[in-house]
Protein backbone atom coordinates (compact mmCIF):
# COMPACT_ATOMS: atom_id res chain seq x y z
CA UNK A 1 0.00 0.00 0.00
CA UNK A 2 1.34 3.80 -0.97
CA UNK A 3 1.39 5.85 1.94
CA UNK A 4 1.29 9.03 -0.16
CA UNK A 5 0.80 8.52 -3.76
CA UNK A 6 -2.83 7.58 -5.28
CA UNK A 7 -3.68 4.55 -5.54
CA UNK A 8 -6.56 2.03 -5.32
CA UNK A 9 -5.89 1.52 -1.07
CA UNK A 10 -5.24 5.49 -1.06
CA UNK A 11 -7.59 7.20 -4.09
CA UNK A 12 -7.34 10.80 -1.84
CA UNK A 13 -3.47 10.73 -2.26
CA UNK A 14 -1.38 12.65 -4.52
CA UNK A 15 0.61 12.63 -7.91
CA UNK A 16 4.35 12.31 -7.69
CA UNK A 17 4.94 15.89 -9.28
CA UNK A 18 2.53 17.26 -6.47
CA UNK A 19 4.65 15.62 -3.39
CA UNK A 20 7.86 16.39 -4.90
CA UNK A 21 7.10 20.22 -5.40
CA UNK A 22 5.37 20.27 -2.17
CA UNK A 23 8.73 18.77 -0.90
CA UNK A 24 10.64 21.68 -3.27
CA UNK A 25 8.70 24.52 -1.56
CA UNK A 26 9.42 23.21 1.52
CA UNK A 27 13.25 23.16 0.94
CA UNK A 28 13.43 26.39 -0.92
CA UNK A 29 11.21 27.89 2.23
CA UNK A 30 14.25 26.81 4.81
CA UNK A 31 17.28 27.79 2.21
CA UNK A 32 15.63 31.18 2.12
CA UNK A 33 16.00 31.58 5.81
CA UNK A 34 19.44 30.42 5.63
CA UNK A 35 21.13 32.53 2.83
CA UNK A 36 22.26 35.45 5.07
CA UNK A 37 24.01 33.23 7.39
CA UNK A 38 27.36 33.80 6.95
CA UNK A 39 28.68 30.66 8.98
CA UNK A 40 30.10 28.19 6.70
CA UNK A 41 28.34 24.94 7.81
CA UNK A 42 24.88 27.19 6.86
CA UNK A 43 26.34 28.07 3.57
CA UNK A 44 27.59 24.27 3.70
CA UNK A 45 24.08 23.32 4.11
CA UNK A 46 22.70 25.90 1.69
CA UNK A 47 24.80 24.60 -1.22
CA UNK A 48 23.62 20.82 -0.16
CA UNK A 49 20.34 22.30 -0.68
CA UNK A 50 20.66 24.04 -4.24
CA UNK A 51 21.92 20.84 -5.24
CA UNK A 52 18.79 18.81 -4.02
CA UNK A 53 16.27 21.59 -6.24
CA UNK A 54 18.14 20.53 -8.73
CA UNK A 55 17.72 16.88 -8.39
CA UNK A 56 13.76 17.54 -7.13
CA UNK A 57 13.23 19.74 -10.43
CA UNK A 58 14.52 16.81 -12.54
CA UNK A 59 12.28 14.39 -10.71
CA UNK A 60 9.76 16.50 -11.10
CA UNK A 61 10.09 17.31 -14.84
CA UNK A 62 10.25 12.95 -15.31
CA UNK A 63 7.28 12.77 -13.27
CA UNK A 64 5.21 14.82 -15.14
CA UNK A 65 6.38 13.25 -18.06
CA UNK A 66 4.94 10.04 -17.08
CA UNK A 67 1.83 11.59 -16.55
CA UNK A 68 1.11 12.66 -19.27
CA UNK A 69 2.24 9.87 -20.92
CA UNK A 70 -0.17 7.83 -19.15
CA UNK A 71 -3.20 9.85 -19.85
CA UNK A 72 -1.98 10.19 -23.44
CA UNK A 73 -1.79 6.50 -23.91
CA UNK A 74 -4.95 5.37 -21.31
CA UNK A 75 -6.79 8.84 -20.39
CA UNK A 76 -7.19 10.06 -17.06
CA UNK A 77 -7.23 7.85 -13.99
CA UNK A 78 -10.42 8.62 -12.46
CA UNK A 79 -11.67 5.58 -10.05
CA UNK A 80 -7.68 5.65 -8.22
CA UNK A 81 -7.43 2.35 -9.90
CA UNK A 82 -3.52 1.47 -11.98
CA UNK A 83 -3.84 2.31 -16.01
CA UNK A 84 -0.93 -0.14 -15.98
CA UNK A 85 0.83 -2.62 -13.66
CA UNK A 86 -2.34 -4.22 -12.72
């Protein structure tokens, strides 16, 4: 069962592309808070952080892809239940 994604156990969860931005907001909230501290383990931290946007905006971009792939190829999920893997 998905915790956090929809599926058929969990129709009221959410895309992929939503968590991950959700997750990306959430990070780019807390490096905004950070920036002005000069202390190098924040701007250690800070730099970890640019670097994980990056990776989250990649996810995200492949995420949507397969989204729209999916309702391209099998329309849009409406019921919760798998358009493939089932």
């Amino acid at each position: 069962m998905t915790h956090f994604l929809i599926s058929e156990e969990n129709p009221n969860g959410l895309k992929l592309e939503q968590i991950l931005s959700e997750i990306r907001n959430d990070i780019i909230h807390r490096a905004t808070r950070i920036m002005e501290d000069g202390r190098s383990e924040a701007q250690h931290v800070l730099d970890n952080n640019i670097k994980i946007l990056n990776f989250l905006n990649q996810s995200i971009a492949l995420a949507e892809d397969s989204s729209q792939k999916l309702e391209k190829s099998f329309g849009k999920s409406s019921d919760g239940s798998p358009r493939i893997g089932s």
